[in-house]
C-alpha atoms as a PDB file:
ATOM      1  CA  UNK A   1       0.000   0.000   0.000  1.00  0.00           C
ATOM      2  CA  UNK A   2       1.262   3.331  -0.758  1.00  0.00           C
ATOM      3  CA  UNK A   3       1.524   6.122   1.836  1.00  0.00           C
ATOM      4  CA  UNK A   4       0.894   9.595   1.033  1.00  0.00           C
ATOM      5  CA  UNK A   5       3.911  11.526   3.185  1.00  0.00           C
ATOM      6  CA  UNK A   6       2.630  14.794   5.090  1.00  0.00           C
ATOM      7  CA  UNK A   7       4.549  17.713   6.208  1.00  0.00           C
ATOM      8  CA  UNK A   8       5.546  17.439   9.241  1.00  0.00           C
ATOM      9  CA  UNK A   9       5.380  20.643  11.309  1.00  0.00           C
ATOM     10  CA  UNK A  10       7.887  20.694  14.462  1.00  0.00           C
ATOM     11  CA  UNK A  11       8.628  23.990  16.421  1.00  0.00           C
ATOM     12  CA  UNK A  12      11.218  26.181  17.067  1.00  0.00           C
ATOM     13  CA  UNK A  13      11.783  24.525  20.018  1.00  0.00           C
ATOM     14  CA  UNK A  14      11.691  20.797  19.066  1.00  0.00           C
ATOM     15  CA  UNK A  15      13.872  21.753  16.304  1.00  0.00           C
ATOM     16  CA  UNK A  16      16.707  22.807  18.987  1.00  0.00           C
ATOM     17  CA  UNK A  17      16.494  19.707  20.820  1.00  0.00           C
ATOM     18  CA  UNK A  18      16.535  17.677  17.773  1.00  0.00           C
ATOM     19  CA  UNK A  19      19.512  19.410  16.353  1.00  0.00           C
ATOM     20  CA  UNK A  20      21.462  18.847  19.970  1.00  0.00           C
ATOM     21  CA  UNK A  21      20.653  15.310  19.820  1.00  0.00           C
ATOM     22  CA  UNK A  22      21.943  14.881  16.426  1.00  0.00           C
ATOM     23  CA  UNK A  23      25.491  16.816  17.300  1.00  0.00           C
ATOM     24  CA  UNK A  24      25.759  15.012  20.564  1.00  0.00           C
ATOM     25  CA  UNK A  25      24.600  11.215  18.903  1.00  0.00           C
ATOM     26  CA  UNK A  26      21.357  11.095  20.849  1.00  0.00           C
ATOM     27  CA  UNK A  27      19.101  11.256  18.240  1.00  0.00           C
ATOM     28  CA  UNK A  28      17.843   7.834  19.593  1.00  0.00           C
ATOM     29  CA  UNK A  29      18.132   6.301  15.822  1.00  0.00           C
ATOM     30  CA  UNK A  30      20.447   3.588  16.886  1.00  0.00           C
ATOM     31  CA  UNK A  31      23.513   2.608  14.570  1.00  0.00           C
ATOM     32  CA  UNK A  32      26.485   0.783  15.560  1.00  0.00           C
ATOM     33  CA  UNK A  33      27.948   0.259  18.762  1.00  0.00           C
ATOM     34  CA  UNK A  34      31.363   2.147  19.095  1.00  0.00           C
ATOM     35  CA  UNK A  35      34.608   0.409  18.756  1.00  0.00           C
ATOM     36  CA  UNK A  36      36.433  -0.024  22.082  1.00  0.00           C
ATOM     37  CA  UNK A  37      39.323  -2.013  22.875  1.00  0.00           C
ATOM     38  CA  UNK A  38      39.499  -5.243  24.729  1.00  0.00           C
ATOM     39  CA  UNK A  39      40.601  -3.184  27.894  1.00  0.00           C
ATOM     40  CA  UNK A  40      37.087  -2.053  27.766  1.00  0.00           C
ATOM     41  CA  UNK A  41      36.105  -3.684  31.560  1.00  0.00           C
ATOM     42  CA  UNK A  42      33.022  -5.215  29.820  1.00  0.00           C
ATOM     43  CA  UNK A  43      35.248  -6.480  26.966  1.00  0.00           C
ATOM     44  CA  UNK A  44      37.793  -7.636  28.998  1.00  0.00           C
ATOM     45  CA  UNK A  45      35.536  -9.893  31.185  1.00  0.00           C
ATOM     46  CA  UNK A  46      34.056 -11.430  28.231  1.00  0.00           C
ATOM     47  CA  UNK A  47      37.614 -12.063  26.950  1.00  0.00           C
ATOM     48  CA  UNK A  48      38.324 -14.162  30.134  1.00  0.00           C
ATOM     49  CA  UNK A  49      34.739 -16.049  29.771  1.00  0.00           C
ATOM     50  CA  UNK A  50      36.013 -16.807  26.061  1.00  0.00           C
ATOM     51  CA  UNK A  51      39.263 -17.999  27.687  1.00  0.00           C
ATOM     52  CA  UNK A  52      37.447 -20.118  30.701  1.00  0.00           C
ATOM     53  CA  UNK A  53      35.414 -21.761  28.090  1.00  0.00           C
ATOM     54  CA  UNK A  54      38.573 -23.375  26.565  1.00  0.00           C
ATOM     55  CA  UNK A  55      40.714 -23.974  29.348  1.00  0.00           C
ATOM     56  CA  UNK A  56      37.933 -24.460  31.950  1.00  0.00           C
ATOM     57  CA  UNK A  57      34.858 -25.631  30.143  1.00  0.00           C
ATOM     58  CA  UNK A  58      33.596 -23.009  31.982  1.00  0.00           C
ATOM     59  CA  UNK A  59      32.324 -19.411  32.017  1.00  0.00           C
ATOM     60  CA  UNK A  60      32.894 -19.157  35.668  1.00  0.00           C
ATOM     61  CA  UNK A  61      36.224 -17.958  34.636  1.00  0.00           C
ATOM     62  CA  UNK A  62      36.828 -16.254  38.370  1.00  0.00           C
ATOM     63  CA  UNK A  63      36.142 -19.882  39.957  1.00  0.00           C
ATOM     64  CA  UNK A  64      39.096 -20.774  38.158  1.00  0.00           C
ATOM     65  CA  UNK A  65      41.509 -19.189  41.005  1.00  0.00           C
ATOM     66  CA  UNK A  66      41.579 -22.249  43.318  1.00  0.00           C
ATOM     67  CA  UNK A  67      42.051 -24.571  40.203  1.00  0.00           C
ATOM     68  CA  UNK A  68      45.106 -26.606  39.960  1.00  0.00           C
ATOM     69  CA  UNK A  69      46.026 -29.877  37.928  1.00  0.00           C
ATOM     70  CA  UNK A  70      48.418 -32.093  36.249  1.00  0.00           C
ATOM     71  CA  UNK A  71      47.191 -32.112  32.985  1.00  0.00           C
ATOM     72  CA  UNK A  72      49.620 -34.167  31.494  1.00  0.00           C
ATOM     73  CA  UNK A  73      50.577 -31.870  28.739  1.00  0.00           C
ATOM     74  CA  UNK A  74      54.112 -32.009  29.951  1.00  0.00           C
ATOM     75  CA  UNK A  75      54.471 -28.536  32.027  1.00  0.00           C
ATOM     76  CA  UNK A  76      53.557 -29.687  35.134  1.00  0.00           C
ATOM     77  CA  UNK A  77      51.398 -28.403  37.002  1.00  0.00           C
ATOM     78  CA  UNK A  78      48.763 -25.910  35.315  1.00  0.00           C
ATOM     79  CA  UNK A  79      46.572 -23.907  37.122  1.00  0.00           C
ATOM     80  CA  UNK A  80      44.575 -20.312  38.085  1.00  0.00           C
ATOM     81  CA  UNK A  81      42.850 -17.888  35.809  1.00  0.00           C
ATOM     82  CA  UNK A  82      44.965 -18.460  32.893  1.00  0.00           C
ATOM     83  CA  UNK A  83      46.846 -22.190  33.385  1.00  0.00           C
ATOM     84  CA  UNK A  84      50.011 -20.417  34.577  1.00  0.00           C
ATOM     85  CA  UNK A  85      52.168 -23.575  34.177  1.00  0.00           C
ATOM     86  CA  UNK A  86      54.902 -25.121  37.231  1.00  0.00           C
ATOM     87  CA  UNK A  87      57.320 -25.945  33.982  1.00  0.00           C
ATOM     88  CA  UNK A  88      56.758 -22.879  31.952  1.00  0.00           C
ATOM     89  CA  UNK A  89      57.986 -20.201  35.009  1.00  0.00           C
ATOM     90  CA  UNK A  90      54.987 -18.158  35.448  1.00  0.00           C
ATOM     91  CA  UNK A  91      53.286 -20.035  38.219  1.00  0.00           C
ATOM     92  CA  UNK A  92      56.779 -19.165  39.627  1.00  0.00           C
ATOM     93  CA  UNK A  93      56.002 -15.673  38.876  1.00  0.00           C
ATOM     94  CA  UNK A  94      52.430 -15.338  40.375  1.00  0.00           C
ATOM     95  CA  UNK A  95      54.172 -17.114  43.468  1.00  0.00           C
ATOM     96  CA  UNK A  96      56.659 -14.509  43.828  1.00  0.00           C
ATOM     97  CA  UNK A  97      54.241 -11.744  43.239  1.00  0.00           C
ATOM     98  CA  UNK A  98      52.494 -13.117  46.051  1.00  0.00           C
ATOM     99  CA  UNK A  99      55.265 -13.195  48.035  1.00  0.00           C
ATOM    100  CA  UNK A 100      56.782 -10.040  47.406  1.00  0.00           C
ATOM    101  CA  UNK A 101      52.391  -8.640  48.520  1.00  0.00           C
ATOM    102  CA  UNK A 102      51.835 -10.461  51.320  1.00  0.00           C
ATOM    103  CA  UNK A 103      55.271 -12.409  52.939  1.00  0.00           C
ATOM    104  CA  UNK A 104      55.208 -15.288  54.879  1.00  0.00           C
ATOM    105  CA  UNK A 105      52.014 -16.687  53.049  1.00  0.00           C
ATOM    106  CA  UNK A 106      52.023 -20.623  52.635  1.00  0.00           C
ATOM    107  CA  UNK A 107      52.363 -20.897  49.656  1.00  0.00           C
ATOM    108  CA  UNK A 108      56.226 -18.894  49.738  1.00  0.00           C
ATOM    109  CA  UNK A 109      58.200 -22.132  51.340  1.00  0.00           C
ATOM    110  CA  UNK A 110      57.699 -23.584  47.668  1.00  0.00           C
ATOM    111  CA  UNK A 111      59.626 -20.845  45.469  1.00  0.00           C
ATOM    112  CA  UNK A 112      62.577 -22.444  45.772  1.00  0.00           C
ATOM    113  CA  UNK A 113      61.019 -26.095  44.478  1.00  0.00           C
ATOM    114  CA  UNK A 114      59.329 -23.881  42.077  1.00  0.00           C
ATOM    115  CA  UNK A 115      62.311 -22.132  40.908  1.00  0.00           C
ATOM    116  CA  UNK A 116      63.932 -25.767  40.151  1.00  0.00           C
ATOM    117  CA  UNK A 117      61.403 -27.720  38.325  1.00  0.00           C
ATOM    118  CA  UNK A 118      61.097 -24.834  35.840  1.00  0.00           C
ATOM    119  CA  UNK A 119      61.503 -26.414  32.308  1.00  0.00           C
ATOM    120  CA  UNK A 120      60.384 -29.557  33.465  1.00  0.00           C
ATOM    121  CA  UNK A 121      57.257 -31.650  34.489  1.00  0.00           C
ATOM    122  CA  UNK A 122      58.653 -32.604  37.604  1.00  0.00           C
ATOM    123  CA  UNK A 123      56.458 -32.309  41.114  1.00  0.00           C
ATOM    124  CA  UNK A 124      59.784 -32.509  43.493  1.00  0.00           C
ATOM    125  CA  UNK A 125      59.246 -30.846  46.356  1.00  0.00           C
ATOM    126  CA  UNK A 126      55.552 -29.562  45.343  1.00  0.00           C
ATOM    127  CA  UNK A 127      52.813 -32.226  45.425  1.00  0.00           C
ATOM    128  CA  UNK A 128      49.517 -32.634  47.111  1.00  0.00           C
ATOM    129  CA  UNK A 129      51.037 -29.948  50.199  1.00  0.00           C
ATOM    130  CA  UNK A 130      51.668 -27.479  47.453  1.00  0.00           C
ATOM    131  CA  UNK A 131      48.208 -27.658  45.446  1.00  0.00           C
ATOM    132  CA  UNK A 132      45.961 -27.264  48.656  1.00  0.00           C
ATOM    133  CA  UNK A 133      47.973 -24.658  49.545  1.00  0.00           C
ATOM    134  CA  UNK A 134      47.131 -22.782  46.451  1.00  0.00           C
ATOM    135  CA  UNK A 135      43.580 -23.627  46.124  1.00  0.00           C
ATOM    136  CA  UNK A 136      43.325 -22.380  49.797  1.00  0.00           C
ATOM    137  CA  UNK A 137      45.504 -19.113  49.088  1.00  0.00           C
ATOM    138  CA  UNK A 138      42.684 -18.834  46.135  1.00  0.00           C
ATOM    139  CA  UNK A 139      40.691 -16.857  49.279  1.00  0.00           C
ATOM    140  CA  UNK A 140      43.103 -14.487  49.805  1.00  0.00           C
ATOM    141  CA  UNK A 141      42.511 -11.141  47.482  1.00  0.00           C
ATOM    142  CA  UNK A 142      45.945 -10.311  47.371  1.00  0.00           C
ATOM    143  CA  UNK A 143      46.841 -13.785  45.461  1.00  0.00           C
ATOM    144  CA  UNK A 144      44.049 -13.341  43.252  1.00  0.00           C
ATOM    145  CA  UNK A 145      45.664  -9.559  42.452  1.00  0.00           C
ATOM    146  CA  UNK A 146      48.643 -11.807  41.550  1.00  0.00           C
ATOM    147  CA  UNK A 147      47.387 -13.944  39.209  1.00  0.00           C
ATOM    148  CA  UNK A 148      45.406 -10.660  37.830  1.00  0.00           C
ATOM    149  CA  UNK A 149      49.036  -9.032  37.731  1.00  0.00           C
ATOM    150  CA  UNK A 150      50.920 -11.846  36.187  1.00  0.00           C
ATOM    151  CA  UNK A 151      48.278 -12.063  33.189  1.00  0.00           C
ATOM    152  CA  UNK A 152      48.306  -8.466  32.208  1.00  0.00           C
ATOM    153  CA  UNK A 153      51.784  -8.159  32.408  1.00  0.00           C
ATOM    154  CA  UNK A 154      52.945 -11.445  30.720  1.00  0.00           C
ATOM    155  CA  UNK A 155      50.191 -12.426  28.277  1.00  0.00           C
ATOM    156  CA  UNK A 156      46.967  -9.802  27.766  1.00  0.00           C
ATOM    157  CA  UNK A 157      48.568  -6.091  28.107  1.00  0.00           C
ATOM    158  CA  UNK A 158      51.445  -7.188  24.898  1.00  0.00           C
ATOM    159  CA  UNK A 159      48.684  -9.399  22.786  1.00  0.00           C
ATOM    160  CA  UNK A 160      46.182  -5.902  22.657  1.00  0.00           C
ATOM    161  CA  UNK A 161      49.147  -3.931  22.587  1.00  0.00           C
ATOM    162  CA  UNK A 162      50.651  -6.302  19.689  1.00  0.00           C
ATOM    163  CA  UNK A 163      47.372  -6.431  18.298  1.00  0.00           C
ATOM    164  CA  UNK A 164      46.303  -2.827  18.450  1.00  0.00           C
ATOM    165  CA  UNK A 165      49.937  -1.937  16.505  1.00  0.00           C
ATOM    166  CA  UNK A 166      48.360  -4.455  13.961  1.00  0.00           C
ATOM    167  CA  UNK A 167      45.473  -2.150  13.949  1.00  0.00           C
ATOM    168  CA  UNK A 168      43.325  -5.018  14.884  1.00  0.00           C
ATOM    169  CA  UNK A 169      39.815  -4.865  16.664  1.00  0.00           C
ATOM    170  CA  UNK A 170      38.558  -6.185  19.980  1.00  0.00           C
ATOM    171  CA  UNK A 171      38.381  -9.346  17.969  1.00  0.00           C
ATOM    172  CA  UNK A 172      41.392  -9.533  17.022  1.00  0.00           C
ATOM    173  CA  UNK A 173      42.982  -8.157  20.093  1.00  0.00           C
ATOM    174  CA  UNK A 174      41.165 -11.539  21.713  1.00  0.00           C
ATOM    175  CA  UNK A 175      42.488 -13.952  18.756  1.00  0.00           C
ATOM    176  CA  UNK A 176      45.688 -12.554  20.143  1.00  0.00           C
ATOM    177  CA  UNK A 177      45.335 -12.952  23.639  1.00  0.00           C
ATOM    178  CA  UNK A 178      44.195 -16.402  23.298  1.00  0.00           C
ATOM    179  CA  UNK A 179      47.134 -17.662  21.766  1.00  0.00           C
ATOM    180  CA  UNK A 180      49.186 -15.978  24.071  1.00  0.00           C
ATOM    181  CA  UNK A 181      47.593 -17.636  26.600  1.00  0.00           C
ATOM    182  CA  UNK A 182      48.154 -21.241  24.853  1.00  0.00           C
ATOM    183  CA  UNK A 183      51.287 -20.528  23.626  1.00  0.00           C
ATOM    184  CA  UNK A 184      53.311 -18.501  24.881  1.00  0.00           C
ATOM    185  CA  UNK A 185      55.206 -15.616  23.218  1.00  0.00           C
ATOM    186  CA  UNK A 186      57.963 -17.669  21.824  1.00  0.00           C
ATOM    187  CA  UNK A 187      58.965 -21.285  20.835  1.00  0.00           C
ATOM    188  CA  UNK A 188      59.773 -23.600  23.328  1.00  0.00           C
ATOM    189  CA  UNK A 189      60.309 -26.987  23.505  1.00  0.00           C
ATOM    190  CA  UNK A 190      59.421 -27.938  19.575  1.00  0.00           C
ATOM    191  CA  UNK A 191      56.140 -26.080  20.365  1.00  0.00           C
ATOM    192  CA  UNK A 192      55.212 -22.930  18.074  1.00  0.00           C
ATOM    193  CA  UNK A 193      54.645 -19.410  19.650  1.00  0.00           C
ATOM    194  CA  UNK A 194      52.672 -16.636  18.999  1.00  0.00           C
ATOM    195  CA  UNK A 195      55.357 -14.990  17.950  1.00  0.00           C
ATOM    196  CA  UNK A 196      55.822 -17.890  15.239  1.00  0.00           C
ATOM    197  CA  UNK A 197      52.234 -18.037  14.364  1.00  0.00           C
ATOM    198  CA  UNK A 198      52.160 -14.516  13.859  1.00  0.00           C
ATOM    199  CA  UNK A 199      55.009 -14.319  11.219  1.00  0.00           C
ATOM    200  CA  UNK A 200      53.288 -17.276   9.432  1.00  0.00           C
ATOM    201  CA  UNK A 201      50.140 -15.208   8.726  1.00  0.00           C
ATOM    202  CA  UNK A 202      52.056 -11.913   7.737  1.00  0.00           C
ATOM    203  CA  UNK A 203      53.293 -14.228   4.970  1.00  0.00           C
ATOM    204  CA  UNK A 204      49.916 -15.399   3.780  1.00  0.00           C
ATOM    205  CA  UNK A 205      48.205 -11.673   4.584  1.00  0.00           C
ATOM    206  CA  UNK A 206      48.655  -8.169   5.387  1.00  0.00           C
ATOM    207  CA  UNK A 207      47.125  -7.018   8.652  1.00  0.00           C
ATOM    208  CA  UNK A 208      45.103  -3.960   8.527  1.00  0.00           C
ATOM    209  CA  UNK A 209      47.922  -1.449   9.912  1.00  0.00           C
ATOM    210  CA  UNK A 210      49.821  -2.865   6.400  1.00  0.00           C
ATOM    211  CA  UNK A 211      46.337  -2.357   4.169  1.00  0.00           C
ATOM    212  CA  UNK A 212      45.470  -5.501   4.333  1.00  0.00           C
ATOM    213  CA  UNK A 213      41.327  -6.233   5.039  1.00  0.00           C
ATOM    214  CA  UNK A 214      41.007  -7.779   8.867  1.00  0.00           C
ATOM    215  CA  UNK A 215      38.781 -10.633   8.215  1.00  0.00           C
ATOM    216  CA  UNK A 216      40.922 -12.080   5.898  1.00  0.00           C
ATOM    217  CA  UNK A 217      44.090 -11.310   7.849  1.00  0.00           C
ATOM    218  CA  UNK A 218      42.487 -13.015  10.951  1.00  0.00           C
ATOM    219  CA  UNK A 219      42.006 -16.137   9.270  1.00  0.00           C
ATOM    220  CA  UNK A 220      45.334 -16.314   8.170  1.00  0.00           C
ATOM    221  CA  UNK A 221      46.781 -16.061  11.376  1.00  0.00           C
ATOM    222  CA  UNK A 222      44.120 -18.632  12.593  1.00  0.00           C
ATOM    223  CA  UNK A 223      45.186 -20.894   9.981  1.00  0.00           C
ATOM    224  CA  UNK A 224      48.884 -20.861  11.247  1.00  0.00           C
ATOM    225  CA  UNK A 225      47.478 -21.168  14.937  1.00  0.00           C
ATOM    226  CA  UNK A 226      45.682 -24.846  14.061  1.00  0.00           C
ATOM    227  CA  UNK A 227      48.686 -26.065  12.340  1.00  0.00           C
ATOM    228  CA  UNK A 228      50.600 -24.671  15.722  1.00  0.00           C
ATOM    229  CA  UNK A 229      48.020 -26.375  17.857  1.00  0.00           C
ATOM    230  CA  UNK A 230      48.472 -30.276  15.694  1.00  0.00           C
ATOM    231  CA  UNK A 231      51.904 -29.996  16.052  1.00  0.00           C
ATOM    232  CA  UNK A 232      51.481 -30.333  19.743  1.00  0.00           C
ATOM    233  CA  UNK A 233      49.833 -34.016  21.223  1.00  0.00           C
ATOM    234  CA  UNK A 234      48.372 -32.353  24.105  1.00  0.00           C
ATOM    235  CA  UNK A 235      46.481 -30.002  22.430  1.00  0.00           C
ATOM    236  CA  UNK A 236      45.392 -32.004  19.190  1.00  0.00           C
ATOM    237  CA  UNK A 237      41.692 -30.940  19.394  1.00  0.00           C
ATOM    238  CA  UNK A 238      41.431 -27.525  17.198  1.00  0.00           C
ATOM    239  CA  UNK A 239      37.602 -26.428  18.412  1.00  0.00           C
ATOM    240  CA  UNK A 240      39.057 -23.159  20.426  1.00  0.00           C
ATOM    241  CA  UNK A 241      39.452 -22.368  16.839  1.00  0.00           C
ATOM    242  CA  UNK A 242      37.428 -23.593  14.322  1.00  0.00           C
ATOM    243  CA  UNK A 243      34.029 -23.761  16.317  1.00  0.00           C
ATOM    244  CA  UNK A 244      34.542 -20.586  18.159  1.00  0.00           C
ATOM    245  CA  UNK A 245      37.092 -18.167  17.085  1.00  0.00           C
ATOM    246  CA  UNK A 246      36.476 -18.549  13.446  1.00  0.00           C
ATOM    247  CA  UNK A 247      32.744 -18.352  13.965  1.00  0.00           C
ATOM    248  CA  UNK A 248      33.372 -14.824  15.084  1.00  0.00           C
ATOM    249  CA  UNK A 249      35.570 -13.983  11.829  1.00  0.00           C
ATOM    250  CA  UNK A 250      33.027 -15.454   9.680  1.00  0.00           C
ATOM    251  CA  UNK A 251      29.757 -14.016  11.239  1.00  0.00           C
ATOM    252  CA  UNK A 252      31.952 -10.255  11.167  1.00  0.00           C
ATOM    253  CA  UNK A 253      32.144  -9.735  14.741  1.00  0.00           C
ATOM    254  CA  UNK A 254      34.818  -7.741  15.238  1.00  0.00           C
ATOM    255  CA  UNK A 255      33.737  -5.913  18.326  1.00  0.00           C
ATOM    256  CA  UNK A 256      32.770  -8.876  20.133  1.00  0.00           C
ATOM    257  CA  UNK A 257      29.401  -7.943  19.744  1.00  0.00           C
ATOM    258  CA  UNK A 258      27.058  -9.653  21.837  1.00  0.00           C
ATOM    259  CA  UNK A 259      24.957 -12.096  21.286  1.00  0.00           C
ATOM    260  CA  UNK A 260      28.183 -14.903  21.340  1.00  0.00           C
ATOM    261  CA  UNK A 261      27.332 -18.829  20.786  1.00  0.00           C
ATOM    262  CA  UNK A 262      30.157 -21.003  20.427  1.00  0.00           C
ATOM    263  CA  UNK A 263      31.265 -24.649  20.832  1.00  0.00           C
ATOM    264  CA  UNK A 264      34.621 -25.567  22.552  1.00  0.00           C
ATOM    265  CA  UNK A 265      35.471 -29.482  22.840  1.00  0.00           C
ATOM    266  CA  UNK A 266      32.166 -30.211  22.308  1.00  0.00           C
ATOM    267  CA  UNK A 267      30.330 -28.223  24.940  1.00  0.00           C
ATOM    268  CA  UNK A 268      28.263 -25.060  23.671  1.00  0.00           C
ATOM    269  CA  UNK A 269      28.464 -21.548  25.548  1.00  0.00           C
ATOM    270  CA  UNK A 270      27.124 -18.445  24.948  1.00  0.00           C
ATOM    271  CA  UNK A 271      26.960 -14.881  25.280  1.00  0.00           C
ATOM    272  CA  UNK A 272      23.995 -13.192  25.116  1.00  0.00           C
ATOM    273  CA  UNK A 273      24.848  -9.530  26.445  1.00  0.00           C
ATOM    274  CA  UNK A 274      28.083  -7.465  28.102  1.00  0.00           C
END
């Protein structure tokens, strides 16, 4: 049916308001959300929920404090927000954070076992004493500010500052930050690092900082990440990818935005608001 349009007569004053809520994006007429970073508080906690999902199967992702495990992956023990890792050296660093916050806390007599098993699986001088003690210091505030601490600093401050020198969105900031997380900055032990993954997809793709368009960029670098991830027994099972990260890419998500639905290892999560 066709409509036959009228004038519409608005005063003076109704024109003032609407021409304030136009310069000051009020206007009520919706639009897209703005970009923000994945420092954005709200982003940030969805990052770790993305993170928990994969590592935890789990969205509880600040449960995940007390948690502690031999996983059998072949750096010890792995455990907290993250999996800070006994073999890696940054369970040793979230120890000594703690330390250096609140000394004499039970869980400081094991630095120096701590300090020697790094670079290996080994549980000398830890054991079942050392993982109630760190699902009990899980209470204390001031070791959950050091596992906070030890994250930023060593894995999500340099992926979104990496990524934002990429000129990648919150999306991409997260791609980053989650291989980070698995992998570690740099190659260890025959296993690939971000760093290596990273250089892989530069060949295949240009990043948009270089020109390059971001969606096809991301799947480049998530490309090299599932090769990174088969070359590695323990962590044979690609889903973190494929059936979540890549579902982002494809549906054009770049801010995160919200609704979220995703499958890790089989188990669905979602998302539905910040």
């Amino acid at each position: 049916m066709k409509h036959t349009v009228r004038p519409l007569l608005v005063s003076a004053a109704a024109t003032a308001l609407l021409a304030v809520a136009v310069l000051t994006g009020c206007s009520g007429s919706g639009g897209p959300a703005p970009e923000t970073d994945l420092d954005d508080p709200a982003k940030k906690q969805l990052a770790m929920q993305l993170v928990s999902s994969a590592e935890n199967s789990s969205l509880d992702w600040k449960a995940q404090y007390r948690y502690i495990e031999d996983i059998g992956d072949g750096r010890g023990y792995t455990a907290g927000i993250i999996g800070f890792c006994s073999g890696t050296g940054d369970m040793l660093s979230v120890v000594e954070r703690y330390a250096a916050a609140r000394p004499g806390n039970p869980l400081e007599r094991y630095l120096p076992a701590l300090r020697a098993v790094e670079g290996s699986d080994a549980h000398t001088g830890l054991g079942r004493p050392f993982t109630r003690a760190w699902a009990k210091a899980a209470a204390d505030p001031v070791f959950r500010s050091a596992q906070d601490a030890e994250r930023d600093h060593s894995y999500f401050d340099p992926a979104v500052e990496r990524a934002r020198n990429d000129g990648l969105s919150a999306l991409g900031q997260f791609i980053y930050y989650d291989a980070y997380v698995m992998h570690g900055h740099g190659d260890t032990d025959g296993s690939v690092g971000f760093a290596t993954i990273r250089r892989e997809a530069l060949a295949k793709a240009d990043p948009p900082a270089r020109g390059g368009d971001e969606e096809t960029y991301l799947h480049a670098f998530l490309d090299a990440r599932v090769a990174a991830i088969r070359k590695e027994p323990s962590h044979t099972d690609t889903s973190r990818v494929e059936t979540a990260q890549r579902v982002f890419v494809r549906e054009g998500k770049l801010q995160l935005e919200t609704p979220l639905r995703w499958r890790v290892y089989g188990e669905s999560y979602h998302v539905d608001r910040l």
